[in-house]
N, C-alpha and C. Protein backbone atom coordinates (compact mmCIF):
# COMPACT_ATOMS: atom_id res chain seq x y z
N UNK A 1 0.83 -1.20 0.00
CA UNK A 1 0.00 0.00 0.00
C UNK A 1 0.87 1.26 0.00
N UNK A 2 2.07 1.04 0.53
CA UNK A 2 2.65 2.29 0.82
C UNK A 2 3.74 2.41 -0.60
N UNK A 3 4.16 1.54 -0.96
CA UNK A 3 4.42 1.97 -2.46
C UNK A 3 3.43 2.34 -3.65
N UNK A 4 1.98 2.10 -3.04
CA UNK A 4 1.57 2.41 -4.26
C UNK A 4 1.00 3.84 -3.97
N UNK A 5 1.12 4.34 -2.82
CA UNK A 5 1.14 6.02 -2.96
C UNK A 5 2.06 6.77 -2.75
N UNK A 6 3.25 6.19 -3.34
CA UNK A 6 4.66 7.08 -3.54
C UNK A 6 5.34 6.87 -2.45
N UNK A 7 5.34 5.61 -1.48
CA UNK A 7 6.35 5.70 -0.33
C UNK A 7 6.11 7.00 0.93
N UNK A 8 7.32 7.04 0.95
CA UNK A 8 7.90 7.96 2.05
C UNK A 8 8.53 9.71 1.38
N UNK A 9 8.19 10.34 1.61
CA UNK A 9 8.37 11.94 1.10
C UNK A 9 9.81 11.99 1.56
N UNK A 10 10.97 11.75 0.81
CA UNK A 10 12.19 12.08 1.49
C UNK A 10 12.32 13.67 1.65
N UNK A 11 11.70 14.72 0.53
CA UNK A 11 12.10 15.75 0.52
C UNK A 11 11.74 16.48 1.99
N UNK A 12 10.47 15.93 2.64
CA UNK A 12 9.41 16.56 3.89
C UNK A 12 11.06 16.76 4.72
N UNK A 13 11.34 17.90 5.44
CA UNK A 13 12.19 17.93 6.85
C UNK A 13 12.09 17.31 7.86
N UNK A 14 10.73 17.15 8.12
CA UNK A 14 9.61 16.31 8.93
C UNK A 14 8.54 15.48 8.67
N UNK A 15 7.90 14.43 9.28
CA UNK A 15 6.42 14.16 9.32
C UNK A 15 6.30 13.11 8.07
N UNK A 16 7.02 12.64 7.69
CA UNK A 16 7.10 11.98 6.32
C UNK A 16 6.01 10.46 6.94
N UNK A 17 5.82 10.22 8.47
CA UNK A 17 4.83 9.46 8.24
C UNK A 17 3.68 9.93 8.19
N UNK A 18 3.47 11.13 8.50
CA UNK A 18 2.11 11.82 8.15
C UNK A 18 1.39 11.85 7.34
N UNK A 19 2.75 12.07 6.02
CA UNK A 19 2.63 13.19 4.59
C UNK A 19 2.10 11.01 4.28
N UNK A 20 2.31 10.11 4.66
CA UNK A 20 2.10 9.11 4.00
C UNK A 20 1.11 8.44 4.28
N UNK A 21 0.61 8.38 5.93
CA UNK A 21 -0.47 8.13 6.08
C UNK A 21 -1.70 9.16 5.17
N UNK A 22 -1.38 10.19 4.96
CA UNK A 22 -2.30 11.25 4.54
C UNK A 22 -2.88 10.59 3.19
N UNK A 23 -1.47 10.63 2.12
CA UNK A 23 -2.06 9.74 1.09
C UNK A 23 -2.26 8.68 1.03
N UNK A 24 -2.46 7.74 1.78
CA UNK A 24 -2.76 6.39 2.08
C UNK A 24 -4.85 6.83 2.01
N UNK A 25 -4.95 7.70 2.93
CA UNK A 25 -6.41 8.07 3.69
C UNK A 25 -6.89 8.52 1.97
N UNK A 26 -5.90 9.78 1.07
CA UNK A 26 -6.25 10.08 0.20
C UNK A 26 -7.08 8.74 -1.36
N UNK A 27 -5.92 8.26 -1.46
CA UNK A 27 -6.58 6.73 -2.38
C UNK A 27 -7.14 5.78 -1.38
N UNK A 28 -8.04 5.45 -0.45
CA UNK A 28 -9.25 5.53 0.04
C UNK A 28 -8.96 4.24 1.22
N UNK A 29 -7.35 3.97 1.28
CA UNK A 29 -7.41 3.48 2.86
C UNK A 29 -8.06 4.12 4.41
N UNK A 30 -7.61 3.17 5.22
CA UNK A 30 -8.26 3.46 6.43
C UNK A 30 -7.48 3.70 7.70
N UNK A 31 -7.74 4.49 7.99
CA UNK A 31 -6.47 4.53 9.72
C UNK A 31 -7.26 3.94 10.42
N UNK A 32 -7.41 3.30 11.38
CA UNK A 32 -8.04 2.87 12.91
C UNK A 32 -7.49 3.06 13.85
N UNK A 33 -8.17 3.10 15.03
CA UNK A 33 -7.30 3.36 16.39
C UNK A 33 -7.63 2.34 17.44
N UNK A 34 -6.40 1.87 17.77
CA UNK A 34 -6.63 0.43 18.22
C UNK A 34 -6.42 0.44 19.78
N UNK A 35 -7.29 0.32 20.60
CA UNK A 35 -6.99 0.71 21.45
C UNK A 35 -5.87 -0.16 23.11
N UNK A 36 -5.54 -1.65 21.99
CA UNK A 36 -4.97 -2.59 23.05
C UNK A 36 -3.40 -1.83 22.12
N UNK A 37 -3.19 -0.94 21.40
CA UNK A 37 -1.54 -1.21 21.01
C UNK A 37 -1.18 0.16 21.68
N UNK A 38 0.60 -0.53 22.29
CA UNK A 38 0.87 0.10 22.67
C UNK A 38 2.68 0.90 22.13
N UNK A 39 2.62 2.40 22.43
CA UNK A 39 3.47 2.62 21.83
C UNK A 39 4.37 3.85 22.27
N UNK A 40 5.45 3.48 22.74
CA UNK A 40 6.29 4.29 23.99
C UNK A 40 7.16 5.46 22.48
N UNK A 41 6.73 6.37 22.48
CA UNK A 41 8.01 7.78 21.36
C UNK A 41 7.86 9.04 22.59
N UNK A 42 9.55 8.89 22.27
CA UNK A 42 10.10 9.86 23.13
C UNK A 42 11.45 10.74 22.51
N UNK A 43 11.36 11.67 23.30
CA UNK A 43 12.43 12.59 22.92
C UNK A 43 12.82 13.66 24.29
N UNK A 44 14.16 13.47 24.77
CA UNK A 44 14.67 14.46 25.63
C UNK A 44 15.06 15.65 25.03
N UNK A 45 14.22 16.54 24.45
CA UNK A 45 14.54 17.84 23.64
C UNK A 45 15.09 18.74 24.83
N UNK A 46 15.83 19.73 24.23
CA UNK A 46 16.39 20.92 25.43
C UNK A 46 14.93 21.92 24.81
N UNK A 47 14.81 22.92 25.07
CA UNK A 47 14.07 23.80 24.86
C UNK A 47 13.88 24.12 23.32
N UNK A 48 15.48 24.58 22.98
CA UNK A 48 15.78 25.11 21.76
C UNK A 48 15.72 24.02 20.25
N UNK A 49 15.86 22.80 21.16
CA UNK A 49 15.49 21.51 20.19
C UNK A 49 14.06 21.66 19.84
N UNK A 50 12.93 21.62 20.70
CA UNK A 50 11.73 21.55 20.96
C UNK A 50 11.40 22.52 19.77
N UNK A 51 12.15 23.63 20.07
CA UNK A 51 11.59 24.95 18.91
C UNK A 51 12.05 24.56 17.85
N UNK A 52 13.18 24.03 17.11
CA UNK A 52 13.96 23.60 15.75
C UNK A 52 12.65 22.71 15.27
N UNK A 53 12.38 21.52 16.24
CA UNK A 53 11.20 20.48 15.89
C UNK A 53 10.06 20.91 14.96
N UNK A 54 9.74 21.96 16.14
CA UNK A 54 8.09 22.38 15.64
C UNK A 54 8.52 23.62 14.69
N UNK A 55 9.67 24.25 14.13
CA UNK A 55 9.78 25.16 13.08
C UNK A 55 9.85 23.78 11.94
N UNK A 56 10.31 22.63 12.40
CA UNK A 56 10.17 22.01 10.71
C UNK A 56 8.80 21.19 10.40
N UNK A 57 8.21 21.48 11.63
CA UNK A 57 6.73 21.21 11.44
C UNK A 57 5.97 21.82 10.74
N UNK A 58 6.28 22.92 10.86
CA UNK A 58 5.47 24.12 10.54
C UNK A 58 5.67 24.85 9.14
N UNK A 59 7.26 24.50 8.96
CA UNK A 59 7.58 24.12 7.30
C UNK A 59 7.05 23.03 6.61
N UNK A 60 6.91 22.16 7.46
CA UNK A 60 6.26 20.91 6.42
C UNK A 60 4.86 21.26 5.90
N UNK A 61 4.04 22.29 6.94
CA UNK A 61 2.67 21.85 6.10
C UNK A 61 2.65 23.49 5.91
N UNK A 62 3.86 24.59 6.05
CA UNK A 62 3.71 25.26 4.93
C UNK A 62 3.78 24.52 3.44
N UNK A 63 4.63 23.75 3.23
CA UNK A 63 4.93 22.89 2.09
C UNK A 63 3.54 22.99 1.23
N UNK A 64 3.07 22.17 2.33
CA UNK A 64 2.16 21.23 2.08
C UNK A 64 0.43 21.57 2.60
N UNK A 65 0.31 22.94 2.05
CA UNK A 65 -0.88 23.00 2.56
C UNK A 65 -2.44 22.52 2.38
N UNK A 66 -2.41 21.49 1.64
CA UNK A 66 -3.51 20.55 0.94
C UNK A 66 -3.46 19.77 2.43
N UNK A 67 -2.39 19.95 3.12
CA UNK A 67 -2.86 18.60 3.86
C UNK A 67 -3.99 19.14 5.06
N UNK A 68 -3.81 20.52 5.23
CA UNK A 68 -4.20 21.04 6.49
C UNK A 68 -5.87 21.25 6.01
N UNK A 69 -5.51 21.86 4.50
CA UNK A 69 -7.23 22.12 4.09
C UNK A 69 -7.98 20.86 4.16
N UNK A 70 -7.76 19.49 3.98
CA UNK A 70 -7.61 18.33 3.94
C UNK A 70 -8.41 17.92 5.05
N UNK A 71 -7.31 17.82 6.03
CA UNK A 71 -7.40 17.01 7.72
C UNK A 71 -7.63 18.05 8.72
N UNK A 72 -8.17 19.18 8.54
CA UNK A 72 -7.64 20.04 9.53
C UNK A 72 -6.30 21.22 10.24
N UNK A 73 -6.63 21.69 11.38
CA UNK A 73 -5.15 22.49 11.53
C UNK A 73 -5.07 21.79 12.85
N UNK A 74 -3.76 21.81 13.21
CA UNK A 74 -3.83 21.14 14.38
C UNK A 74 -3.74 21.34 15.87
N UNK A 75 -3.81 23.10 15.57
CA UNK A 75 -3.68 23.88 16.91
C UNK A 75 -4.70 23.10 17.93
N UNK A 76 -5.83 22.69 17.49
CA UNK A 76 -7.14 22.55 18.58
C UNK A 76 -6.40 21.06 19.55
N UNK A 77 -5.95 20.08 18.69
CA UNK A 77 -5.33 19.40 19.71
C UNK A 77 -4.10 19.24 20.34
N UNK A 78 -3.23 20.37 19.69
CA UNK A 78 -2.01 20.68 20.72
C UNK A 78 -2.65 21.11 21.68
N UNK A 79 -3.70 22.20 22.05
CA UNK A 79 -3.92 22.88 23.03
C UNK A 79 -4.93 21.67 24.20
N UNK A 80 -5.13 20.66 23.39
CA UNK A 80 -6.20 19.53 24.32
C UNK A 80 -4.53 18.74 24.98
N UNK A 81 -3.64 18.19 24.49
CA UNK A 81 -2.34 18.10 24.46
C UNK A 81 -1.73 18.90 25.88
N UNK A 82 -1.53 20.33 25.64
CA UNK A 82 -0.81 20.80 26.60
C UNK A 82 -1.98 21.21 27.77
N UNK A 83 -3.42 21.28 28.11
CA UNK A 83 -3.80 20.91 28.92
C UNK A 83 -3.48 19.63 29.34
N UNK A 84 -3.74 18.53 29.09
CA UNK A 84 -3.20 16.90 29.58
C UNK A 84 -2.31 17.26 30.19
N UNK A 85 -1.09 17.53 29.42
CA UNK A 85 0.19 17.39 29.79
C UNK A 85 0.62 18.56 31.73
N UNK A 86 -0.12 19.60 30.90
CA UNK A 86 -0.10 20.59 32.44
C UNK A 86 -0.66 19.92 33.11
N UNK A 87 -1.72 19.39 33.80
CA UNK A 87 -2.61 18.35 34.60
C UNK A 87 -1.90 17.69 35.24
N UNK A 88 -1.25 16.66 33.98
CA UNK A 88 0.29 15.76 34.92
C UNK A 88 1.50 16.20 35.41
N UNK A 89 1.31 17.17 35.10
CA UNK A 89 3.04 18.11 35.19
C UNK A 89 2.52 18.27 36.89
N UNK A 90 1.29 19.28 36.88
CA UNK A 90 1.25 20.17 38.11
C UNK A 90 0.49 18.77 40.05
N UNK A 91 0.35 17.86 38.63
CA UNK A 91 -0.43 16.96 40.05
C UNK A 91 1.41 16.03 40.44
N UNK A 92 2.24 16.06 39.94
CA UNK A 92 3.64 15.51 39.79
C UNK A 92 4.35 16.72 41.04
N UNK A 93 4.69 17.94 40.19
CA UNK A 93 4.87 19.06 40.84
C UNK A 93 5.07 20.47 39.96
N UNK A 94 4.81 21.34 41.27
CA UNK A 94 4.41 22.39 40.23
C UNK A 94 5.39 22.63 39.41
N UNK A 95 6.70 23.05 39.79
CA UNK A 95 8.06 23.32 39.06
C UNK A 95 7.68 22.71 37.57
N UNK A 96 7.11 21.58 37.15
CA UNK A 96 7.18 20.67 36.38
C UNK A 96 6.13 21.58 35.10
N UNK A 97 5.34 22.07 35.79
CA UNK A 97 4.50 22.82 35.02
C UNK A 97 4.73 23.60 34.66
N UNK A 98 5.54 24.36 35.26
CA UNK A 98 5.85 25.70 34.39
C UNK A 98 6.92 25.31 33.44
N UNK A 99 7.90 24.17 33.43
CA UNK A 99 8.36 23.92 32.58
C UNK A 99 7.70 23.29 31.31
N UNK A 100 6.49 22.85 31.23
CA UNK A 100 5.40 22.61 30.45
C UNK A 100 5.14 23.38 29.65
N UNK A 101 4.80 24.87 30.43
CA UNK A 101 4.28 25.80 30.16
C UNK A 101 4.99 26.24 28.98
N UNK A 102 6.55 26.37 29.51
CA UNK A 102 7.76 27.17 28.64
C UNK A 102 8.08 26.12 27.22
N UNK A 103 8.01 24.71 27.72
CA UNK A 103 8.05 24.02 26.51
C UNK A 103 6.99 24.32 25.50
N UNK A 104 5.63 24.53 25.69
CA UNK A 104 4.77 24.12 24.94
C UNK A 104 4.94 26.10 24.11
N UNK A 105 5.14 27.00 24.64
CA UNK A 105 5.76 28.40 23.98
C UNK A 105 6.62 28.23 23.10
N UNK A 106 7.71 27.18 23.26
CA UNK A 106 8.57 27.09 22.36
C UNK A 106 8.00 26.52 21.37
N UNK A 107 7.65 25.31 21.37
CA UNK A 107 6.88 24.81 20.20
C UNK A 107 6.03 25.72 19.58
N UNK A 108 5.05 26.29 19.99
CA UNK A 108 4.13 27.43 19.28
C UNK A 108 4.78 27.91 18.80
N UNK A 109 5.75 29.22 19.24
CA UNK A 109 6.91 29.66 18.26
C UNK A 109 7.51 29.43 17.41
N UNK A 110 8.04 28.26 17.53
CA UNK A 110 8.23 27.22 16.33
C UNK A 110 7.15 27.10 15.07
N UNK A 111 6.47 26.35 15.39
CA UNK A 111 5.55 26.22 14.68
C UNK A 111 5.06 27.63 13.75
N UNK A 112 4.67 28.36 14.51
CA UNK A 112 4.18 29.65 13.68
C UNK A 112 5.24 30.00 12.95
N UNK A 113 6.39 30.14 13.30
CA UNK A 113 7.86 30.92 12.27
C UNK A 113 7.52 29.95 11.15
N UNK A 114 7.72 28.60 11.28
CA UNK A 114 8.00 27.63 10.54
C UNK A 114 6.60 27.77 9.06
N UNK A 115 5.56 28.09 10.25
CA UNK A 115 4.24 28.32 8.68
C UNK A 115 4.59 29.64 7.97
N UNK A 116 5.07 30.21 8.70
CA UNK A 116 4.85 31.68 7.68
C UNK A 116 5.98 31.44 6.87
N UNK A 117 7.01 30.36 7.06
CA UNK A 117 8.05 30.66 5.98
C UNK A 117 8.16 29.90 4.91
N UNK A 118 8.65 30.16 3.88
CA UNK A 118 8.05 29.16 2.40
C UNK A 118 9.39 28.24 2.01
N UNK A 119 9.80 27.90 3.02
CA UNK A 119 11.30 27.05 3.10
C UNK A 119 10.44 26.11 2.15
């Protein structure tokens, strides 16, 4: 299936399983969400990593803006996202939250530079 909608986007900076699930959904496969699998992705970003991340995010679907008119934008569930995440941060400890707080700024930042620019 995945060769027959062009593989993997080497050119994407980012998200190349996205850009593939996307056209997978496009020629009329199916995503499901399964709710017994389980699946540990992680990343110890410093701050300034966090922001590099979400600027090539934000280049990718400048790229690619069929995908957003498409599927949506995805601000509404970062922000369902960094509520969760504050919740666990601040019932953990507070310190933890405000580092939440500052992470999830960086990413926004990111992200927004990254759309407005036509990399």
């Amino acid at each position: 299936m995945l060769r027959e909608v062009g593989g993997f986007d080497r050119e994407a900076p980012v998200g190349e399983d996205i850009l593939a699930c996307a056209a997978l959904l496009k020629a009329g496969y199916q995503s499901a969400y399964v709710s017994t699998a389980y699946v540990v992705h992680s990343h110890n970003y410093t701050f300034a990593q966090e922001y590099e991340r979400y600027l090539q995010i934000g280049q990718m679907h400048a790229m690619r803006p069929e995908l957003l008119k498409t599927f949506g934008r995805p601000e509404g569930e970062g922000m369902r996202l960094i509520r969760a995440e504050l919740k666990e941060a601040l019932r953990i400890a507070p310190w933890i939250g405000l580092a939440t707080l500052i992470r999830a700024a960086f990413k926004y930042l990111g992200y927004r530079r990254g759309r407005m620019s036509r990399a």
